[in-house]
Protein backbone atom coordinates (compact mmCIF):
# COMPACT_ATOMS: atom_id res chain seq x y z
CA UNK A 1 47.02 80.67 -64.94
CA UNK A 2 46.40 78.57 -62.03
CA UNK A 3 42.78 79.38 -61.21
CA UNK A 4 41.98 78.62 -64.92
CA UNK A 5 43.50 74.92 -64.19
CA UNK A 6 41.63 74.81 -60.96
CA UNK A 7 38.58 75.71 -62.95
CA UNK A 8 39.18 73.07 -65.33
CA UNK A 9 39.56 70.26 -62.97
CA UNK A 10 36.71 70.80 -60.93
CA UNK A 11 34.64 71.70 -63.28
CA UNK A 12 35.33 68.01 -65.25
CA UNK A 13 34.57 66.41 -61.38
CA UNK A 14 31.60 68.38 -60.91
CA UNK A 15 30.20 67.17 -64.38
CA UNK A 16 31.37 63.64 -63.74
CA UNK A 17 29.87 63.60 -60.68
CA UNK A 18 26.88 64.99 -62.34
CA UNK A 19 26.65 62.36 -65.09
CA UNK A 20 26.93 59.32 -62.92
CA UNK A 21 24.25 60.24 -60.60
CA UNK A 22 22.08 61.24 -62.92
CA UNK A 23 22.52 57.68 -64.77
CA UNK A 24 22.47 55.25 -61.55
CA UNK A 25 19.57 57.50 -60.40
CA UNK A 26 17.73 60.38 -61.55
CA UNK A 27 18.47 63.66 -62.49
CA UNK A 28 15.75 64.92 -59.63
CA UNK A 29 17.92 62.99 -56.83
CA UNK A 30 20.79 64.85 -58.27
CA UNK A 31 18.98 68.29 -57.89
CA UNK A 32 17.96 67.16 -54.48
CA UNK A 33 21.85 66.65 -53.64
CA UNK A 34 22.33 70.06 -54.45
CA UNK A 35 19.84 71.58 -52.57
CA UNK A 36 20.15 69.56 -49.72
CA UNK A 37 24.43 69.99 -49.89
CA UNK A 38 24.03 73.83 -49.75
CA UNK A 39 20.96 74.39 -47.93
CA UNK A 40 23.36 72.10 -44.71
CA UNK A 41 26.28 74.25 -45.54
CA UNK A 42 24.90 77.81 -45.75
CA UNK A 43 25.87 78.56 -42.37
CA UNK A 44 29.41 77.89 -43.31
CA UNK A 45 29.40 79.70 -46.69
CA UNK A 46 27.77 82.74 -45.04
CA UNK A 47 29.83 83.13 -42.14
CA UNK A 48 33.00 82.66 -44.00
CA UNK A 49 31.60 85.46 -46.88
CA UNK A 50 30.55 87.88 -44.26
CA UNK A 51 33.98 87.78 -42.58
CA UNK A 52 35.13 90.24 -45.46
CA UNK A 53 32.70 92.62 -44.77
CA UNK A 54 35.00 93.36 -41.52
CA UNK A 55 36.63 96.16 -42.98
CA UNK A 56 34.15 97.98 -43.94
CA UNK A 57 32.65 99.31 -40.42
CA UNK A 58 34.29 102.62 -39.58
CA UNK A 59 35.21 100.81 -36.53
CA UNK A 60 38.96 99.66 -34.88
CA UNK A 61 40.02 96.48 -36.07
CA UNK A 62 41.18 93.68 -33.55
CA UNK A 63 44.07 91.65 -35.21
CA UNK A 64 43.21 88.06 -33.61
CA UNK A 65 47.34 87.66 -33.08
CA UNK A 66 47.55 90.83 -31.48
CA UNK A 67 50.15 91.93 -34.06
CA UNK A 68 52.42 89.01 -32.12
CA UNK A 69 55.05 87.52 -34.43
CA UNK A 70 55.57 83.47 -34.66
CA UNK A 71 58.60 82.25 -31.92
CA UNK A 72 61.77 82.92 -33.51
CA UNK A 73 60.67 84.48 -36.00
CA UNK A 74 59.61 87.96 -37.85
CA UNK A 75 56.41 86.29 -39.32
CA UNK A 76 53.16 87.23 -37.81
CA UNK A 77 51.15 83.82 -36.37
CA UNK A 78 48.04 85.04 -38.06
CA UNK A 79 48.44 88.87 -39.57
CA UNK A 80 46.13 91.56 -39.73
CA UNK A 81 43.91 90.02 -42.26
CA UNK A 82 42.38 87.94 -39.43
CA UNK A 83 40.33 90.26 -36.83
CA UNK A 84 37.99 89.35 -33.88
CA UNK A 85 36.08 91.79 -35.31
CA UNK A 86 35.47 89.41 -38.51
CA UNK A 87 34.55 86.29 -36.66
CA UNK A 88 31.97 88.32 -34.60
CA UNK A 89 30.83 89.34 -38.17
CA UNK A 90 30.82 86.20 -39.53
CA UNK A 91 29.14 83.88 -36.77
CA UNK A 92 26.71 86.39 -36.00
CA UNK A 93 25.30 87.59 -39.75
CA UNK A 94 25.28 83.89 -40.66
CA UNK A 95 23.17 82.86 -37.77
CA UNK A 96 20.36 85.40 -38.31
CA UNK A 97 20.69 84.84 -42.01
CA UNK A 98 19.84 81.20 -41.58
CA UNK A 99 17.09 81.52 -39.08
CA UNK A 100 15.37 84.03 -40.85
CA UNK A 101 15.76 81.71 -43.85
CA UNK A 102 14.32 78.78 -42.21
CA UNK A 103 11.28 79.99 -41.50
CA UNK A 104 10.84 80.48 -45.28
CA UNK A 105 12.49 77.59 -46.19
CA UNK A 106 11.12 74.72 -44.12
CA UNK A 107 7.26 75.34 -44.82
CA UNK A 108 7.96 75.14 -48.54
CA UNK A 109 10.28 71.81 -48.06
CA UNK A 110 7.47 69.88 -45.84
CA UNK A 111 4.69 70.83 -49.05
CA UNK A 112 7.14 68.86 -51.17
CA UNK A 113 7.80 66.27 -48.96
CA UNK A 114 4.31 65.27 -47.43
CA UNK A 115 1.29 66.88 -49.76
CA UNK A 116 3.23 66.21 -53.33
CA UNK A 117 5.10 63.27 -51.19
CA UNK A 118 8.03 63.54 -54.10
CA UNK A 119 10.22 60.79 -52.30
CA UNK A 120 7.62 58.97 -53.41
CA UNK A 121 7.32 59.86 -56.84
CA UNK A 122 10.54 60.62 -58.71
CA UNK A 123 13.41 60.01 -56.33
CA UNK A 124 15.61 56.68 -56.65
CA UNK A 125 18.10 57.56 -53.99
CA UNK A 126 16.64 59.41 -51.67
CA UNK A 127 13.29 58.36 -49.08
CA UNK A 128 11.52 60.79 -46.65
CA UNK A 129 13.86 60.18 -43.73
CA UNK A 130 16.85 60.93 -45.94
CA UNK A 131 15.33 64.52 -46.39
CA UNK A 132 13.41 64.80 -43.19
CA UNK A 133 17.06 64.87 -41.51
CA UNK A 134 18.32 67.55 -43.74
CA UNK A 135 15.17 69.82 -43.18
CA UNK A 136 13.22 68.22 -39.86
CA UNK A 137 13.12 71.34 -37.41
CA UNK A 138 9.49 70.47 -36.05
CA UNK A 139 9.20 70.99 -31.57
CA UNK A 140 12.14 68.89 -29.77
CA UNK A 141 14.39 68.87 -32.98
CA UNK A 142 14.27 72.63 -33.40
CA UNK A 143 17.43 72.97 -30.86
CA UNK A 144 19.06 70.38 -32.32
CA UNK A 145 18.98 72.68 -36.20
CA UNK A 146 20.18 76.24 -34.04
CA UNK A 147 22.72 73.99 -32.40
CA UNK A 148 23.81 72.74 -35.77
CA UNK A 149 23.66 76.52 -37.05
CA UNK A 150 25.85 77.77 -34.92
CA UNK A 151 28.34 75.25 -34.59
CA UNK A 152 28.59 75.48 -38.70
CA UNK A 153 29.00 79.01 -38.50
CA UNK A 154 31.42 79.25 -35.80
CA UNK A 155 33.59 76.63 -37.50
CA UNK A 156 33.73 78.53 -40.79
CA UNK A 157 36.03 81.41 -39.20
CA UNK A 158 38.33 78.71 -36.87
CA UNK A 159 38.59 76.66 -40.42
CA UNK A 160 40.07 79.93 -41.76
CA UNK A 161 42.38 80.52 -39.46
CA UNK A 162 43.71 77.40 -39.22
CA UNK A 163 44.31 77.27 -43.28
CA UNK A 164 45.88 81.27 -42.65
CA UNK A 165 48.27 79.77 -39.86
CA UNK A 166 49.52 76.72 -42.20
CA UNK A 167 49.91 79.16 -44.82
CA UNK A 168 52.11 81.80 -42.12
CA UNK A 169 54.01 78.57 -41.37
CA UNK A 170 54.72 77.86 -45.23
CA UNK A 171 56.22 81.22 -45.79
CA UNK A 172 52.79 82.91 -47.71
CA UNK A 173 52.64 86.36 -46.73
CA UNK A 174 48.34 87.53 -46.17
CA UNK A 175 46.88 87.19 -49.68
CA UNK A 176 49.21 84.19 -50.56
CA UNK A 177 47.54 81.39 -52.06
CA UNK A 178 47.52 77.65 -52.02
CA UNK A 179 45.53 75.50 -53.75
CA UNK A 180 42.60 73.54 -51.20
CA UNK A 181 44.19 74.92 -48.50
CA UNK A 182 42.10 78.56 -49.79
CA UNK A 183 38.96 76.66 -51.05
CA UNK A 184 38.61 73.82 -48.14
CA UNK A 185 39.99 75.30 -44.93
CA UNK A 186 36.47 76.82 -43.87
CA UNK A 187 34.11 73.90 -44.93
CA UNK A 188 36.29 71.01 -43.98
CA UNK A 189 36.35 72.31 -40.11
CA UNK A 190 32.90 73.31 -40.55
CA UNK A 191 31.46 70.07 -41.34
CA UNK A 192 34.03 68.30 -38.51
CA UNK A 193 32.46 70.57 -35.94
CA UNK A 194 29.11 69.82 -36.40
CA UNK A 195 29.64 65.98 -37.43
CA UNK A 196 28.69 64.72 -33.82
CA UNK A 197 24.94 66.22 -34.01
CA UNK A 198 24.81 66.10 -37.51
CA UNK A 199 26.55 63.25 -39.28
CA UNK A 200 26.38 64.03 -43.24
CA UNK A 201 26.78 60.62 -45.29
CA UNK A 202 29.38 59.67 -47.09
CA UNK A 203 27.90 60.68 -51.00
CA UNK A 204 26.92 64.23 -49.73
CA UNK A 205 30.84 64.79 -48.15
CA UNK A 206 32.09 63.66 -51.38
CA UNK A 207 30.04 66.34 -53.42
CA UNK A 208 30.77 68.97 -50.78
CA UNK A 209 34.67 68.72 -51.91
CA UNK A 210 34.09 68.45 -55.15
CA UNK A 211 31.66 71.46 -55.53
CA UNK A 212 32.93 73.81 -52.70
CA UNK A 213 36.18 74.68 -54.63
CA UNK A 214 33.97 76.02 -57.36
CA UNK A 215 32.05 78.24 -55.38
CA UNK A 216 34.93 79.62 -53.56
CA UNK A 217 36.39 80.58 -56.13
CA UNK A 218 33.89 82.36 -57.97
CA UNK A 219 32.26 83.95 -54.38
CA UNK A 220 36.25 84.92 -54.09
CA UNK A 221 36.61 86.62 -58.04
CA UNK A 222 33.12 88.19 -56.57
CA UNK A 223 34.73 89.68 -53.73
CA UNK A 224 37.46 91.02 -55.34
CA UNK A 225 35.40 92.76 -58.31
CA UNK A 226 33.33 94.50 -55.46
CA UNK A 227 36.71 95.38 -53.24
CA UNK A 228 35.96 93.25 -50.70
CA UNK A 229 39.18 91.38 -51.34
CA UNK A 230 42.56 92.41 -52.02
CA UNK A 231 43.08 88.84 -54.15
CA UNK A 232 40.35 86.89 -55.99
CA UNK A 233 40.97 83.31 -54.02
């Protein structure tokens, strides 16, 4: 089966990845990559996760093509998978989400950082500024983290649609699947979006596409258990 393959391979690059961190540097810088990686992309998991709750408001659903088919055609440009009434969802849960998070989260990360200073202590590759500019929200910067907030969670749901158009243009009908495409289409846009205000170096980008298919796929094989999807990917 192909998920099982998909699995497989990222599983073996997630514990590579793992192993060689851990033994240039420390298994507590590796742990910090971790954090840091999905603690920067929650807005972007969250929005794209709430999406599918869409369908599940006794409300009318908007179909974002307006049921238009693609020129020449008798494919639909997006189908009815893809509402407004999603992205609304989506931007606006994940936003909330993560500033009601922050508030929690950011007092705990500055009694790490400055009273048991662990930069200091038992990190190789990363120094206070390296986490400061993960976490920093303090007085002028605080716009700068809802700017980055939003613009992750808004690019979550374009990401999508753009992978759901490629897909409409390859001849997958909604629920069709194709490998990265499925797993990569929201983060990838996501972190392009918000790269201008937020530029993420090079070693966290490379563990964001290594780790990100794994966690779509089992959020997805979530979904589908609790019939929020019709297909688990």
């Amino acid at each position: 089966m192909w998920l099982k393959r998909y699995i497989i391979l990222f599983g073996i690059l997630f514990i590579i990845h793992f192993c060689l961190v851990v033994f240039i540097f420390s298994i507590y810088d590796w742990l910090v990559l971790l954090g840091l990686t999905y603690f920067c992309l929650l807005p972007a998991f969250l929005s794209n996760a709430c999406m599918t709750f869409a369908g599940k408001f006794p409300v009318k659903l908007y179909p974002i093509d307006g049921g238009r088919m693609w020129k020449n055609t008798n494919k639909r440009i997006l189908g009815d998978g893809k509402t407004w009434n999603g992205i609304i969802i989506g931007i606006f849960f994940s936003f909330l989400i993560c500033l009601i998070t922050s508030f929690i989260y950011f007092p705990l990360a500055d009694i790490a950082i400055y009273r048991f200073e662990l930069s200091k202590t038992v990190l190789k590759l990363f120094s206070q500024k390296d986490i400061l500019f993960f976490v920093e929200i303090r007085y002028d910067k605080f716009n700068n983290f809802l700017l980055r907030i939003l613009l992750m969670s808004i690019g979550a749901p374009i990401g999508d649609l753009i992978g759901s158009f490629i897909k409409r243009r390859m001849g997958k009908e909604s629920g069709g699947q194709i490998f990265l495409i499925d797993q990569l289409d929201f983060i990838t846009f996501s972190v392009i979006m918000v790269y201008p205000i937020f530029p993420i170096p090079w070693y966290f980008i490379i563990f964001i596409f290594i780790s990100t298919p794994l966690v779509a796929i089992f959020s997805n094989v979530v979904a589908y258990y609790l019939d929020l999807k019709k297909v688990p990917w």
